[in-house]
C-alpha atoms as a PDB file:
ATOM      1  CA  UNK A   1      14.704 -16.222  -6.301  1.00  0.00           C
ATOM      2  CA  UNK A   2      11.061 -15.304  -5.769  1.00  0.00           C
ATOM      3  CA  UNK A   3      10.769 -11.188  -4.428  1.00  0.00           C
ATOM      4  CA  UNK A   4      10.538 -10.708  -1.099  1.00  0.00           C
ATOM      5  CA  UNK A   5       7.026  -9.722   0.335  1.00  0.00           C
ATOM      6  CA  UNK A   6       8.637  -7.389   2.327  1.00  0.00           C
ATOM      7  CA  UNK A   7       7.163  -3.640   2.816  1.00  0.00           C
ATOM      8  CA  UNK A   8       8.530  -0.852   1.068  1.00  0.00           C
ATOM      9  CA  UNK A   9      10.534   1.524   3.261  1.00  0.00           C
ATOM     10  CA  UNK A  10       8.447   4.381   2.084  1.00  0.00           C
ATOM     11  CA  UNK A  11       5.057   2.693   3.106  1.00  0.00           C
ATOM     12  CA  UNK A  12       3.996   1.849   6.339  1.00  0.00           C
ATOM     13  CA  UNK A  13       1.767  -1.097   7.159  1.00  0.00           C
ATOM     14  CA  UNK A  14      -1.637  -0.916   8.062  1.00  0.00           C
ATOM     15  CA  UNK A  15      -2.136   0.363  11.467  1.00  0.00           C
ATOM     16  CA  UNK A  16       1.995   1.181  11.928  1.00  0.00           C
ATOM     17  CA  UNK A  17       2.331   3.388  14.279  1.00  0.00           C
ATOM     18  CA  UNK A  18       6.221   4.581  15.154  1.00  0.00           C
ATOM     19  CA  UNK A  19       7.114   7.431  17.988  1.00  0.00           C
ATOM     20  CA  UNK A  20      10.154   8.199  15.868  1.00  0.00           C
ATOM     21  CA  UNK A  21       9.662  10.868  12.528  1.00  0.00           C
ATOM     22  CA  UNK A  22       8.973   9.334   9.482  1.00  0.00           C
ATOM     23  CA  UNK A  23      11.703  10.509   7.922  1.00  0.00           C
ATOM     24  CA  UNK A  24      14.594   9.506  10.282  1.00  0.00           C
ATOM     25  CA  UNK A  25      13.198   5.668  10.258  1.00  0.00           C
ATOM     26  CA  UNK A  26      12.748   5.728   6.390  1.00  0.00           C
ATOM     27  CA  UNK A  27      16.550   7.132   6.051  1.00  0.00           C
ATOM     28  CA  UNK A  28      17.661   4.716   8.711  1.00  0.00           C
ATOM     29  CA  UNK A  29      15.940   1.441   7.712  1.00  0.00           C
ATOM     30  CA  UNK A  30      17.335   2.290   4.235  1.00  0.00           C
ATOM     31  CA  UNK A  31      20.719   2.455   5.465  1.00  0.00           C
ATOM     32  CA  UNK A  32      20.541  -0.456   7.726  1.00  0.00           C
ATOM     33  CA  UNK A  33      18.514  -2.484   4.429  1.00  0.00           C
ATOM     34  CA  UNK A  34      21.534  -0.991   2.434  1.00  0.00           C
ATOM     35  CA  UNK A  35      23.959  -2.782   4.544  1.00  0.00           C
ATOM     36  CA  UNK A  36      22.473  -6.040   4.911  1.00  0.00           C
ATOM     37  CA  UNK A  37      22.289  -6.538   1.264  1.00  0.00           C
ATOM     38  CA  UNK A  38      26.483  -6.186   1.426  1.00  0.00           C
ATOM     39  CA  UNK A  39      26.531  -9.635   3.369  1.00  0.00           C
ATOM     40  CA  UNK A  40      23.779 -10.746   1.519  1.00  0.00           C
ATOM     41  CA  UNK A  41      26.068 -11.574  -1.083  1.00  0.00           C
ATOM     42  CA  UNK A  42      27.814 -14.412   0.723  1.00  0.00           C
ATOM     43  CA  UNK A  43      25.040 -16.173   0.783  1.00  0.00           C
ATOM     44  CA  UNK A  44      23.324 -18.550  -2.193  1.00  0.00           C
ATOM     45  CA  UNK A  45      20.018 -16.397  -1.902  1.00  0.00           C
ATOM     46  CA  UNK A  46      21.800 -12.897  -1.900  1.00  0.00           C
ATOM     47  CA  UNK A  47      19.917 -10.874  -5.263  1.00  0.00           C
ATOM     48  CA  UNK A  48      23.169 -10.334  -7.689  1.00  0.00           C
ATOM     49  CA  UNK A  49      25.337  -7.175  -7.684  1.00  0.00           C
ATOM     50  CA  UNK A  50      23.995  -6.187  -4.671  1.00  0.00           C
ATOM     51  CA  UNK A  51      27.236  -5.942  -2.627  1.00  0.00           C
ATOM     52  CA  UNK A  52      28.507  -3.756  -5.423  1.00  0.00           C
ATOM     53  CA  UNK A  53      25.206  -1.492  -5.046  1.00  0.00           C
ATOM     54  CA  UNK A  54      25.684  -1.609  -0.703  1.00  0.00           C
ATOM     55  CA  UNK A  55      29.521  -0.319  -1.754  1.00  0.00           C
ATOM     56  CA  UNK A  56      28.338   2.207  -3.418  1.00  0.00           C
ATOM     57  CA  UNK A  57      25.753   3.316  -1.170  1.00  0.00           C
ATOM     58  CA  UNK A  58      28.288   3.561   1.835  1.00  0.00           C
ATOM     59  CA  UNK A  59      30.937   5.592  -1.133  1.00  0.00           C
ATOM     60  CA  UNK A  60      28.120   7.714  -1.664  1.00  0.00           C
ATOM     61  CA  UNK A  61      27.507   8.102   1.812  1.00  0.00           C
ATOM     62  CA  UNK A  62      31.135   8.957   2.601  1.00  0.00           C
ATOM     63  CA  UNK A  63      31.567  11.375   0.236  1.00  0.00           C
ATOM     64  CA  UNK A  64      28.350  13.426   0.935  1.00  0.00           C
ATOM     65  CA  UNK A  65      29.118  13.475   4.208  1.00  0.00           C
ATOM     66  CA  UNK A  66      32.418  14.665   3.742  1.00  0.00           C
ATOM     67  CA  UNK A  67      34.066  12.276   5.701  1.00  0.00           C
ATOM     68  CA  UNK A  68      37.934  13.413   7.044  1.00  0.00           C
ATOM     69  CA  UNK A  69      40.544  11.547   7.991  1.00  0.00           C
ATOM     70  CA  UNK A  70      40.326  12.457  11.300  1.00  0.00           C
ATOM     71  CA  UNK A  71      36.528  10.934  11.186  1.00  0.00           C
ATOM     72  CA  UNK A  72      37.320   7.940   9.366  1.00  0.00           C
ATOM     73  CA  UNK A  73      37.545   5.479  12.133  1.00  0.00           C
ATOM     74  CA  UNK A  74      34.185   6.312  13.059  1.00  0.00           C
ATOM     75  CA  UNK A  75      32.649   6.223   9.868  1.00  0.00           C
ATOM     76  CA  UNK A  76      34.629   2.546   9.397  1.00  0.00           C
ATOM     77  CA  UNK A  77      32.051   1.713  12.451  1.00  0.00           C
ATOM     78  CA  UNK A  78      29.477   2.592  11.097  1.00  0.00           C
ATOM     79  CA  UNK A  79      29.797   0.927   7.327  1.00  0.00           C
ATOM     80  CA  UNK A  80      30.524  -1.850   9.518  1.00  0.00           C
ATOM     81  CA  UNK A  81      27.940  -1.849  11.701  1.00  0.00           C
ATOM     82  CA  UNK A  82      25.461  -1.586   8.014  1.00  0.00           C
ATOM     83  CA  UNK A  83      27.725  -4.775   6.966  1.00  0.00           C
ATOM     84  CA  UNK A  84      26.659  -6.454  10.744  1.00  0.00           C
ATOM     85  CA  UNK A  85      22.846  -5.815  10.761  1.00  0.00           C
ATOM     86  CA  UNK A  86      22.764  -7.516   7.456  1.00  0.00           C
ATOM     87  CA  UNK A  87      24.877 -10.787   8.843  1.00  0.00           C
ATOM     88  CA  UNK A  88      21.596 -10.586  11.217  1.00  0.00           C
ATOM     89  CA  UNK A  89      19.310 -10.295   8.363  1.00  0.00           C
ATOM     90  CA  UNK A  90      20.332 -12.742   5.702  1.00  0.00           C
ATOM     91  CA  UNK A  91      19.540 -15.940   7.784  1.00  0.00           C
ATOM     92  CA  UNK A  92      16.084 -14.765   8.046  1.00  0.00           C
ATOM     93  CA  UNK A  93      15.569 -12.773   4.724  1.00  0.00           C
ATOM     94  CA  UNK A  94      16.390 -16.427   2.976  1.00  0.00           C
ATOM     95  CA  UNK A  95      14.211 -18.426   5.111  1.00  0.00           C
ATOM     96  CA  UNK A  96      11.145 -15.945   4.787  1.00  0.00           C
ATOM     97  CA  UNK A  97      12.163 -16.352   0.809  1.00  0.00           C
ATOM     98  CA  UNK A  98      12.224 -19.566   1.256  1.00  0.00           C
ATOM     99  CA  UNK A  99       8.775 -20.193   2.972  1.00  0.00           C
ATOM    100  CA  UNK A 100       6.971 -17.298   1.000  1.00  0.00           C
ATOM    101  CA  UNK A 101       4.922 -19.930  -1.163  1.00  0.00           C
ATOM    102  CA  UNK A 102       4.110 -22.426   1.558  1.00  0.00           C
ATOM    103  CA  UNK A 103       3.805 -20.836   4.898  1.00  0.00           C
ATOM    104  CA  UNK A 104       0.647 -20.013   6.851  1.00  0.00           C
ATOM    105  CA  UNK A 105      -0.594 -16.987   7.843  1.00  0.00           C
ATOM    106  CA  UNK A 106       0.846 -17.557  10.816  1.00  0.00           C
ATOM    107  CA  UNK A 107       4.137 -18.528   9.657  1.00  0.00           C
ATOM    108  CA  UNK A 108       4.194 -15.365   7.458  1.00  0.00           C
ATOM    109  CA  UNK A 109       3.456 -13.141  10.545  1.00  0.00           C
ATOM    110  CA  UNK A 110       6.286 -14.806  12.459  1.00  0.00           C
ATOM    111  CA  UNK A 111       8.160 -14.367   9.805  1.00  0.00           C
ATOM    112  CA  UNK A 112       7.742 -10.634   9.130  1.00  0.00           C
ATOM    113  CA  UNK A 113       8.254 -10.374  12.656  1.00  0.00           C
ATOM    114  CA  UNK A 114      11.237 -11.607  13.066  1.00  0.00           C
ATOM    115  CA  UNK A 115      12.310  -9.683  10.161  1.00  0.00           C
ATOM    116  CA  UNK A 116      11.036  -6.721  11.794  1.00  0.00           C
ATOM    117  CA  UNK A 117      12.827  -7.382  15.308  1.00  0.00           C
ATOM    118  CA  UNK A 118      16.246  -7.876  13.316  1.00  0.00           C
ATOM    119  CA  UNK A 119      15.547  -4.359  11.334  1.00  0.00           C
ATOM    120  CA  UNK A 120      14.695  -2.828  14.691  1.00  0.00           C
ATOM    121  CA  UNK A 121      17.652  -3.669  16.621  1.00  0.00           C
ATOM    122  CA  UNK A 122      19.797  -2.852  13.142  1.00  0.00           C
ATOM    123  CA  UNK A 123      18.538   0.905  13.535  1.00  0.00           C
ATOM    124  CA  UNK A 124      19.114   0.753  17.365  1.00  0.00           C
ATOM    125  CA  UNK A 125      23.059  -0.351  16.555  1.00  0.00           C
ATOM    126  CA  UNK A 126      22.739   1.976  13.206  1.00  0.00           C
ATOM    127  CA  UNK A 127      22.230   4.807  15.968  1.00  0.00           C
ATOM    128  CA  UNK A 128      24.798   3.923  18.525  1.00  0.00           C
ATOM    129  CA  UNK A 129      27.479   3.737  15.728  1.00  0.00           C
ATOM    130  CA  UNK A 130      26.270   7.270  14.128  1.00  0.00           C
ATOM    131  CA  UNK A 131      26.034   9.187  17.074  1.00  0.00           C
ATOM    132  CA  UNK A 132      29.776   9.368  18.072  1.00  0.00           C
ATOM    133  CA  UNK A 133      30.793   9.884  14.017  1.00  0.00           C
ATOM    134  CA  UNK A 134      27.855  12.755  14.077  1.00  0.00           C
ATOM    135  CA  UNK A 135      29.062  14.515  17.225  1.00  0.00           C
ATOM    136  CA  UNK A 136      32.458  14.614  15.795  1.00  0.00           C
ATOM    137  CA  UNK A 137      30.808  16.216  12.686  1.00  0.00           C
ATOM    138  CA  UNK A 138      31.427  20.411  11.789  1.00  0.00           C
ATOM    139  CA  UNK A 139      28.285  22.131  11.432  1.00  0.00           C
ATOM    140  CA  UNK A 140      28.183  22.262   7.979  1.00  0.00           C
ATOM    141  CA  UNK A 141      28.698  18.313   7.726  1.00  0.00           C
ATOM    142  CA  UNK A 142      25.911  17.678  10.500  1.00  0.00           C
ATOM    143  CA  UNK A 143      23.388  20.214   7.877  1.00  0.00           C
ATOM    144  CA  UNK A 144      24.437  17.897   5.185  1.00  0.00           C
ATOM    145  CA  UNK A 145      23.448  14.301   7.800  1.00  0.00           C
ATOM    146  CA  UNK A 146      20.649  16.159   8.510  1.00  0.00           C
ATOM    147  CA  UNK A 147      19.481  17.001   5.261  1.00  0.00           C
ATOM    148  CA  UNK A 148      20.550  13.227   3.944  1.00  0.00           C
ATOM    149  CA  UNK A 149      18.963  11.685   6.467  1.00  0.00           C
ATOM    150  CA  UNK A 150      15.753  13.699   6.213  1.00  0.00           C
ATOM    151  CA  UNK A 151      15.436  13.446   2.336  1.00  0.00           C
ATOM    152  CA  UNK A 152      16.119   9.318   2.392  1.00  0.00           C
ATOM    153  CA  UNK A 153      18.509   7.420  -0.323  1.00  0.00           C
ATOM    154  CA  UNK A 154      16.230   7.668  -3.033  1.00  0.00           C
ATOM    155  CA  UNK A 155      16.514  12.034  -3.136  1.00  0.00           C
ATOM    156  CA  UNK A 156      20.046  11.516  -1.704  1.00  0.00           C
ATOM    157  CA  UNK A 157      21.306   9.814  -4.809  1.00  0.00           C
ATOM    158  CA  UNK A 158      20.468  12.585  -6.772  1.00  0.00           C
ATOM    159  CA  UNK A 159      21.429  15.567  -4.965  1.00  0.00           C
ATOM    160  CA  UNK A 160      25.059  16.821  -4.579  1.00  0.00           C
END
């Protein structure tokens, strides 16, 4: 399957502009990219291994947020919610895949759009499923979401 000529989550487009801090929406779209690649795996054009990498993303997660049992209903909701942005993801991921060598510029920018929309409204329903699990967090767990969140999966992965 040809790569994806998708932006990195660590560099903005040309002329982006975002209210949010670049940080949050980095760690976010990561999380929410991290999750669609789980579901990606049902599908023919899903990149190998990469529900085992989206598993252990969300182990990763769990465990450096210290997750309790108490909490654990609320984290389920949000590994699920990850799992649910990607269902929204995949059918468009493949078809801009699909197109990448034939479609116009036009095409591409729908494309991209859509993509965009769907990662959008993932970080909307990333939020909405956090923010409960978060409040329910002790201090010293909401420093450690804070600092995981503000450092993005790529530091995350190697700290702890």
């Amino acid at each position: 399957m040809p790569s994806l000529p998708i932006p990195s989550v660590d560099t903005p487009r040309r002329g982006a502009r975002s209210n949010l801090r670049g940080g949050t929406v980095r760690s976010l779209l990561a999380l929410i990219l991290a999750g669609a690649a789980l579901l990606a795996t049902a599908a023919p054009s899903a990149p190998p291994g990469s529900a085992t990498r989206v598993e252990k993303r969300i182990e990763d997660m769990h465990a450096k947020l210290h997750i309790d049992a108490a909490q654990e209903p609320l984290w389920l909701t949000v590994a699920q919610t990850m799992r649910d942005n990607q269902l929204a993801l995949e059918p468009l991921i493949a078809e801009r895949a699909k197109n990448s060598t034939s479609a116009s510029a036009l095409q591409d920018l729908d494309s991209f759009a859509a993509v965009s929309e769907a990662h959008s409204g993932g970080i909307r329903r990333f939020i909405a499923a956090f923010e409960p699990l978060y409040a329910a967090m002790t201090p010293a767990q909401k420093k450690d979401a804070d600092a995981l969140f503000r450092s993005g999966p790529a530091k995350m992965a190697s700290s702890k």
